[in-house]
Protein backbone atom coordinates (compact mmCIF):
# COMPACT_ATOMS: atom_id res chain seq x y z
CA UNK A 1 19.70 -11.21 -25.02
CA UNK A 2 20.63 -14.84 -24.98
CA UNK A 3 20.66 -16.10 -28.47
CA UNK A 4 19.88 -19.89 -27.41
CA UNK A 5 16.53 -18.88 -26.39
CA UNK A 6 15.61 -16.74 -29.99
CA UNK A 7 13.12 -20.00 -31.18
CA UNK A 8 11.36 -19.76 -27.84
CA UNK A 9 10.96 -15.79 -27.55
CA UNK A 10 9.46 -16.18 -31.24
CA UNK A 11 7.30 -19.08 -30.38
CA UNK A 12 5.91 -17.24 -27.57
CA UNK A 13 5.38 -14.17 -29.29
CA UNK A 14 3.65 -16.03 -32.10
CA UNK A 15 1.55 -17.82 -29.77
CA UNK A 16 0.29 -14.35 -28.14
CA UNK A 17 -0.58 -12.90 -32.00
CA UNK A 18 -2.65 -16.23 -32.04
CA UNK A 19 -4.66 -15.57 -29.13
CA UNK A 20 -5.55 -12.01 -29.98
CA UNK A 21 -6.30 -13.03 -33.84
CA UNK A 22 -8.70 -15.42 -32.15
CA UNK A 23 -10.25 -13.13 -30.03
CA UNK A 24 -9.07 -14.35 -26.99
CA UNK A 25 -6.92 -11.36 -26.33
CA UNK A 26 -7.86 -8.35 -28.32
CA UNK A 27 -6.48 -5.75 -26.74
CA UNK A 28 -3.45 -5.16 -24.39
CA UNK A 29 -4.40 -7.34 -21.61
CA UNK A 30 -3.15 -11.14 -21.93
CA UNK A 31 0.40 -12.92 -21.63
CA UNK A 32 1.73 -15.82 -22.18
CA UNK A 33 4.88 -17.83 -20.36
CA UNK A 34 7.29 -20.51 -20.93
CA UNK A 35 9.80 -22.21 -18.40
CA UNK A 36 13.25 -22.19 -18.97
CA UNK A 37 14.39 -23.74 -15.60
CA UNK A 38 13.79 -24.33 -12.07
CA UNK A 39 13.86 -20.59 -11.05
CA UNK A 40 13.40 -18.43 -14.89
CA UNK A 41 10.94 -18.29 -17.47
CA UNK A 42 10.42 -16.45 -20.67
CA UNK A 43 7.58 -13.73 -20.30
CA UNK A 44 5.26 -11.37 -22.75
CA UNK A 45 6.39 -7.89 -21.45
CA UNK A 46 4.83 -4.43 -21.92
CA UNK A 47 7.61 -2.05 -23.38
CA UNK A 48 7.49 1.74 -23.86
CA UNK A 49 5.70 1.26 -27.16
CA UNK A 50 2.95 -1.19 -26.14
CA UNK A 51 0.53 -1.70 -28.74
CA UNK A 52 -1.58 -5.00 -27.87
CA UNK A 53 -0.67 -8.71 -28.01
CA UNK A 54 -1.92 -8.51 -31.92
CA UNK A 55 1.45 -6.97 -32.51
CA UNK A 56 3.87 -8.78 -30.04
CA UNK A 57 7.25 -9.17 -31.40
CA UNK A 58 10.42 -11.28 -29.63
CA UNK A 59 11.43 -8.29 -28.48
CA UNK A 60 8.53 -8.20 -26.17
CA UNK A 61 9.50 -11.17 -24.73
CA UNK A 62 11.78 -11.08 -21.49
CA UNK A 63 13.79 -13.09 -19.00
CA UNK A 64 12.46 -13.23 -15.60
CA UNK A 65 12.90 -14.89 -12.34
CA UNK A 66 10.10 -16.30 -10.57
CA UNK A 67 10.29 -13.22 -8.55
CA UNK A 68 10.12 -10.97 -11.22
CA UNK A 69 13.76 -9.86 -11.25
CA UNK A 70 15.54 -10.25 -14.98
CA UNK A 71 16.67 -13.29 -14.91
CA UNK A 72 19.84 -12.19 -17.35
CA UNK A 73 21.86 -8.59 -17.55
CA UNK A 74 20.34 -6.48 -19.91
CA UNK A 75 16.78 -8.65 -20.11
CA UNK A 76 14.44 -5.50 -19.05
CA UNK A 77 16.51 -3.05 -20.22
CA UNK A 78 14.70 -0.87 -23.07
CA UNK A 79 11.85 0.30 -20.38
CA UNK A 80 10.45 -3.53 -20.42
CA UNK A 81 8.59 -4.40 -17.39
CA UNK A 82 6.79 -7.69 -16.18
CA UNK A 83 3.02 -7.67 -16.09
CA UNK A 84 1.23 -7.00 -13.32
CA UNK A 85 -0.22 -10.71 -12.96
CA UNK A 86 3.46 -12.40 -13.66
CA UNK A 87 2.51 -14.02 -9.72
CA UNK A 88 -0.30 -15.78 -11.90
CA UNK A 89 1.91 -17.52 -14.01
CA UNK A 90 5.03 -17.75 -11.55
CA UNK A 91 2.47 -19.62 -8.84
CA UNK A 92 1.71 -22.22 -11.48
CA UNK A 93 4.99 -23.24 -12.29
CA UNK A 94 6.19 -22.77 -8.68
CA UNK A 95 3.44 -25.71 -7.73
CA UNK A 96 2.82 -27.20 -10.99
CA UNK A 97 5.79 -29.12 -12.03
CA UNK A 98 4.20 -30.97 -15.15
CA UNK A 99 3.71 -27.37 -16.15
CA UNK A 100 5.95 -25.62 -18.98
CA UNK A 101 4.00 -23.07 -20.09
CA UNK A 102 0.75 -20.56 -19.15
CA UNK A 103 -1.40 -18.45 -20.92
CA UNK A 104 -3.86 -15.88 -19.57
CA UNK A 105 -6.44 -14.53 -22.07
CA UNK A 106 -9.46 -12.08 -21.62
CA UNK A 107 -11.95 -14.38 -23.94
CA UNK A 108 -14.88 -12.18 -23.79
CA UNK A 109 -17.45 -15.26 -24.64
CA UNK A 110 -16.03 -17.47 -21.92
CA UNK A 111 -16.81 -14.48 -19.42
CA UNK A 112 -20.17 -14.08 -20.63
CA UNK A 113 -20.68 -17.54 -19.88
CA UNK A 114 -19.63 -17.81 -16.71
CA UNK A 115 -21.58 -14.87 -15.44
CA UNK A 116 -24.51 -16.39 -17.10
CA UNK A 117 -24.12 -19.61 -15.01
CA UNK A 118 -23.02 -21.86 -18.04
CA UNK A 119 -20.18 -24.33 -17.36
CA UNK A 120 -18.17 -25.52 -20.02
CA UNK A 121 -19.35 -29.15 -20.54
CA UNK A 122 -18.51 -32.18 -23.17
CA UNK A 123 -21.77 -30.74 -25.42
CA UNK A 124 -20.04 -31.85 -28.86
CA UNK A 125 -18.40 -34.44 -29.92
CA UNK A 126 -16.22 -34.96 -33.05
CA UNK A 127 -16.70 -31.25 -33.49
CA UNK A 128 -13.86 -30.70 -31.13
CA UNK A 129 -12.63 -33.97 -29.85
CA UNK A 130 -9.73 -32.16 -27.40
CA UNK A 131 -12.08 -29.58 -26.27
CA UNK A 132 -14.75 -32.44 -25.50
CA UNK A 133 -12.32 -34.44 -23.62
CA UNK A 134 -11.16 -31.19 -21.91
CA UNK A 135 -14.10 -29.99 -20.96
CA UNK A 136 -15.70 -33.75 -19.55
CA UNK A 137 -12.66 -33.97 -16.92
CA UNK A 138 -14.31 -30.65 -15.43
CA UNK A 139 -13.19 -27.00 -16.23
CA UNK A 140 -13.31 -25.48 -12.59
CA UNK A 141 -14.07 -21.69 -12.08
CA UNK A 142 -12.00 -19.24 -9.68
CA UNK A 143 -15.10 -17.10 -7.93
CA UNK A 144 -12.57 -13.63 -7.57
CA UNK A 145 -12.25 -10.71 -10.38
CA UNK A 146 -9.39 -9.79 -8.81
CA UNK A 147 -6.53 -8.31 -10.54
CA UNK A 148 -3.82 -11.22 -9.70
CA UNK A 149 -0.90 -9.63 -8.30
CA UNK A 150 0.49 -11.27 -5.78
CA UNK A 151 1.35 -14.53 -4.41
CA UNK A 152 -1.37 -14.68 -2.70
CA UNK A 153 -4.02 -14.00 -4.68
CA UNK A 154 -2.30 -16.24 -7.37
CA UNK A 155 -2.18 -19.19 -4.64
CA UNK A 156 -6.04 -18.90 -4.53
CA UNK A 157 -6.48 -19.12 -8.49
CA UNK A 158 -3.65 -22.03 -8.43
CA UNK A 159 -6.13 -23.81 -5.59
CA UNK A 160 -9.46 -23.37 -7.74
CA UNK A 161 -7.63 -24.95 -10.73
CA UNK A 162 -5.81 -27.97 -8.97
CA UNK A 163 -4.54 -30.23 -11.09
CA UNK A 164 -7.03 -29.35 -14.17
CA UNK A 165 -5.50 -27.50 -17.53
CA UNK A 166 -7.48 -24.89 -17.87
CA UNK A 167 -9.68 -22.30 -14.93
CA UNK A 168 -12.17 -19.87 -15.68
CA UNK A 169 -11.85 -16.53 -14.05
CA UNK A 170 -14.83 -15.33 -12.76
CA UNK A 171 -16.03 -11.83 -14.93
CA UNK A 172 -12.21 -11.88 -15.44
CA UNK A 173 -10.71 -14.47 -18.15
CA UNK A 174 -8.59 -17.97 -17.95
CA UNK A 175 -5.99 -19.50 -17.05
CA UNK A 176 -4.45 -22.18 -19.34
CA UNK A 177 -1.39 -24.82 -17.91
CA UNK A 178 -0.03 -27.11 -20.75
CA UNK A 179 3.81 -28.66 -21.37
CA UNK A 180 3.91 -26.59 -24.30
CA UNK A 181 3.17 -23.16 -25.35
CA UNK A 182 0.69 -24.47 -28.12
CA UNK A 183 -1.11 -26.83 -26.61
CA UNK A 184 -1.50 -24.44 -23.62
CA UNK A 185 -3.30 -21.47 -26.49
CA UNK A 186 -4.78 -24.60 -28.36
CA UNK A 187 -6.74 -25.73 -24.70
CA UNK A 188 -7.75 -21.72 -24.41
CA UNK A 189 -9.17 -21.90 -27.95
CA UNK A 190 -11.44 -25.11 -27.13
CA UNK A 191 -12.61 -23.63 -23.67
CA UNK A 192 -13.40 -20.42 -25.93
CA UNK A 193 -15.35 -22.23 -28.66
CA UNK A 194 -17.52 -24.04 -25.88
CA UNK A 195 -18.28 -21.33 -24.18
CA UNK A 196 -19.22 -19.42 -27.74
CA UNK A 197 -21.76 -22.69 -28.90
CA UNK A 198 -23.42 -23.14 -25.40
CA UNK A 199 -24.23 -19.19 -25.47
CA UNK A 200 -25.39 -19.81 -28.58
CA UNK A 201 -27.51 -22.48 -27.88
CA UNK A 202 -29.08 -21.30 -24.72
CA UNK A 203 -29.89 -17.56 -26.60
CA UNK A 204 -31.78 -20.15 -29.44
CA UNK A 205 -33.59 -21.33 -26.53
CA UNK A 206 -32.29 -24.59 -26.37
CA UNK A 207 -30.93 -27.23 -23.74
CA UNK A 208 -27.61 -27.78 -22.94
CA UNK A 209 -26.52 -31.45 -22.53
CA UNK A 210 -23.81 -33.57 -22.17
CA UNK A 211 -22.69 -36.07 -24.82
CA UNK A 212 -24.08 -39.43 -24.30
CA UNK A 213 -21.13 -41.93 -22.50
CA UNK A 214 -21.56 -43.75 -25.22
CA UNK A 215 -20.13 -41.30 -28.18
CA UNK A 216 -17.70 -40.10 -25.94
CA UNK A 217 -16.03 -43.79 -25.80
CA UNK A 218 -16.00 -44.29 -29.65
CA UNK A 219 -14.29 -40.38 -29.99
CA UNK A 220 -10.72 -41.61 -31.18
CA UNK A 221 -7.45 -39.77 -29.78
CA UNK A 222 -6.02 -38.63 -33.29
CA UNK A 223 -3.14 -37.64 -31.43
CA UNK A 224 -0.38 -35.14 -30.91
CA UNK A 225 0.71 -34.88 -34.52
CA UNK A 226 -3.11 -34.47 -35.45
CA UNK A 227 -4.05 -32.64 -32.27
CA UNK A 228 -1.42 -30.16 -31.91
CA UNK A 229 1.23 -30.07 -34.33
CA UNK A 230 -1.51 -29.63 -37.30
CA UNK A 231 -4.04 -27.69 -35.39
CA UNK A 232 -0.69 -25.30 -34.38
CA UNK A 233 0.17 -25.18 -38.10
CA UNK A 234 -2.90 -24.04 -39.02
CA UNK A 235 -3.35 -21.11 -36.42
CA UNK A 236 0.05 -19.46 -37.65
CA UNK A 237 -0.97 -19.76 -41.19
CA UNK A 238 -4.09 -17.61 -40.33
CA UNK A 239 -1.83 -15.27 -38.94
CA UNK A 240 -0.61 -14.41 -42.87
């Protein structure tokens, strides 16, 4: 395997230990992409040893075409294959050009709140300034359970999310668009920890609302160096 792309088949497999030491992928469902150019991308894959994303290595982590051919000689040799939703992510970056990279998680609180009818609103503030600026430009929701294995079916989900970062997949999971690979898990992790306080809320018998115009205009962009390079740092160290 190409040795140029060793930093990115690590960051990626990083980034999918992340998600399931977060809980957003805790078992062996979940992947995560990265482009590499206009027709290949770096992919989790399942190999003959699968044993969760908890416990990805590089190794896991192929070169595909958008068609889900290896995109160099020897890439899914090994008994590697694709996963069955690689149309989810292949869709994105087919019509999503300010796309890099796409995660798909299985966050079990974000499906819980979706079936309960709770949409992920702006209801903190500093708490989680990304998350509340996220979640105030609209997190939409793709109606289908469906397993999302084919062009098709991934041209539906790519519709329901539009030009938004992050969709919710009905009694499913989400789907999370970013340039990078960490701000892509880093929007999943906000959506998640929204989703977790407003079921909280709700089961305390409270009301859900908004935050006031207001606060949201005096919430400060700390930016990307703050935001993500930080916040990233800080989800690897809890990896050990």
């Amino acid at each position: 395997m190409s040795a140029e792309l060793a930093p990115a088949r690590t960051s990626i497999a990083q980034a999918c230990r992340v998600l399931a030491a977060r809980g957003l992928a805790d078992g062996i469902l979940g992947h995560i992409s990265l482009r590499v150019d206009g027709r290949r991308l770096l992919v989790r894959c399942r190999g003959p040893e699968e044993r969760g994303l908890a416990f990805t290595t590089d190794a896991d982590i192929r070169l595909v075409d958008l068609d889900g051919e290896e995109g160099a000689p020897g890439e899914l040799d090994g008994g590697y294959t694709p996963p069955n939703e690689l149309p989810l992510h292949t869709e994105v970056l087919r019509s999503r050009p300010d796309v890099a990279a796409v995660v798909h998680a299985h966050p079990p609180d974000v499906v819980a709140a979706d079936l309960a009818g709770i949409a992920i609103r702006p209801i903190v503030g500093a708490f989680d300034i990304p998350g509340t600026r996220l979640a105030a430009g609209g997190v939409p929701v793709h109606p289908r359970g469906v397993l999302i294995r084919d062009r098709r079916l991934a041209a539906e989900m790519v519709a329901s999310m539009a030009d938004r970062p992050v969709v919710v997949l009905r009694a499913h999971g989400l789907t999370s668009a970013a340039e990078s690979v960490e701000q892509a898990v880093l929007q999943a992790i906000s959506v998640d920890r929204l989703a977790r306080l407003s079921l909280r809320v709700v089961s305390a018998g409270g009301t859900l609302v908004d935050i006031p115009d207001a606060d949201m205009a005096e919430l400060p962009d700390l930016g990307a160096g703050f935001n993500t390079a930080t916040a990233w740092r800080h989800e690897l160290a809890r990896l050990g």
